[in-house]
Protein backbone atom coordinates (compact mmCIF):
# COMPACT_ATOMS: atom_id res chain seq x y z
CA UNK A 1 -89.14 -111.04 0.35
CA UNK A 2 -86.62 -114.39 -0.30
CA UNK A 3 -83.87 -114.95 2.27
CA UNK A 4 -80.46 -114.40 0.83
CA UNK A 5 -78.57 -117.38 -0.42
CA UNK A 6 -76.27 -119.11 2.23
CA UNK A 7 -73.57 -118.32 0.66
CA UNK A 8 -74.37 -114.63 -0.11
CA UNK A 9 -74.93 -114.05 3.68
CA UNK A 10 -72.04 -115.79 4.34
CA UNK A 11 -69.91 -113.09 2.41
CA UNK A 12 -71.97 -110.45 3.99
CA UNK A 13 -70.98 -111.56 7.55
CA UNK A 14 -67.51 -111.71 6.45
CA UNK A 15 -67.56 -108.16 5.33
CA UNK A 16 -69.08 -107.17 8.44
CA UNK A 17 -66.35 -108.87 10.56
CA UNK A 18 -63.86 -107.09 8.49
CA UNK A 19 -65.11 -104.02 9.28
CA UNK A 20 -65.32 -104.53 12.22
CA UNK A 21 -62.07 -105.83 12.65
CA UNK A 22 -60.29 -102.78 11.08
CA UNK A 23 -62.90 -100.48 13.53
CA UNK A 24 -60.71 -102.17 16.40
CA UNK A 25 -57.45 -102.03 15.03
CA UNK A 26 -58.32 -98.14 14.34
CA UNK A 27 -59.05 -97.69 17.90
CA UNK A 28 -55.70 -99.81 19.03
CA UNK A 29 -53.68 -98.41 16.88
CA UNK A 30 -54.73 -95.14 15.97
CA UNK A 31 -53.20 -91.97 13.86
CA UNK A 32 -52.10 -89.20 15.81
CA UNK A 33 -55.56 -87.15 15.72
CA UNK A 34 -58.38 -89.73 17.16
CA UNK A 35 -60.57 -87.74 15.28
CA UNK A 36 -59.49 -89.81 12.16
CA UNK A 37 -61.18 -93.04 13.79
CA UNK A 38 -64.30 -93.77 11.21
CA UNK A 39 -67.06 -93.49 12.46
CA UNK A 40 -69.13 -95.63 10.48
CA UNK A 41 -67.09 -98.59 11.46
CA UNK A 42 -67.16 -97.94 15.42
CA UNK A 43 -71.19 -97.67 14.57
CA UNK A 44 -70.61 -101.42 12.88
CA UNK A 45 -69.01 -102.98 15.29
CA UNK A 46 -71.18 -101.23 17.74
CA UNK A 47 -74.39 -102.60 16.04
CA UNK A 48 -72.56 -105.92 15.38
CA UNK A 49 -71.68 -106.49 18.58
CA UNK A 50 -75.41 -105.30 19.74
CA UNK A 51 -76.72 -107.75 17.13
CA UNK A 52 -74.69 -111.10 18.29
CA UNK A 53 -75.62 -110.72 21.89
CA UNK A 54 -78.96 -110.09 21.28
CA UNK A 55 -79.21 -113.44 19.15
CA UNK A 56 -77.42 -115.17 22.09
CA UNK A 57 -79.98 -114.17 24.66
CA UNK A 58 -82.67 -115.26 22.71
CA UNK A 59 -81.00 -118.26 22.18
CA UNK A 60 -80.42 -119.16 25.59
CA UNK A 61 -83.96 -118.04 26.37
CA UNK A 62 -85.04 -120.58 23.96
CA UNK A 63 -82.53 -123.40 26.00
CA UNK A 64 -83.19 -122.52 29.10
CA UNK A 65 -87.15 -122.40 28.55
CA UNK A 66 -86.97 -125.97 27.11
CA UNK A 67 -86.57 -127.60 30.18
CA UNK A 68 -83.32 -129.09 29.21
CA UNK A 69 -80.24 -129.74 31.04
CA UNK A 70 -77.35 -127.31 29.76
CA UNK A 71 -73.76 -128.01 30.03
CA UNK A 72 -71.87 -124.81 28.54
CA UNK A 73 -68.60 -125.16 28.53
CA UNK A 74 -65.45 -122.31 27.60
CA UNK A 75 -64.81 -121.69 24.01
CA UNK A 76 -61.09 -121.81 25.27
């Protein structure tokens, strides 16, 4: 099986961020009833989230078996 196009994956990430955005602002700022919260995006975002860390510990596994010297420094 071929790897998507860049670009294609590139929209499908979006979408997935977009989900998962609205999954948050659900939870934030929800109806009255919680039980209107979907579902399938809190799964999303759950499996999203589960997905991106996951990729970052192997990557640092990968940096940190290299023998390199690391400086990480805050995203802020």
């Amino acid at each position: 099986m071929s790897a998507q196009p860049p670009v294609i994956e590139a929209l499908d990430r979006l979408n997935q961020i977009a989900s998962c955005q609205q999954a948050v602002s659900d939870l934030l700022i929800p109806e009255t009833d919680l039980h209107v919260v979907n579902r399938d995006r809190l799964a999303g975002l759950l499996a999203f989230l589960d997905a991106e860390s996951q990729l970052a510990r192997e990557q640092l596994a990968v940096v940190l078996n290299s023998g390199k010297i690391v400086t990480i420094r805050s995203a802020r």
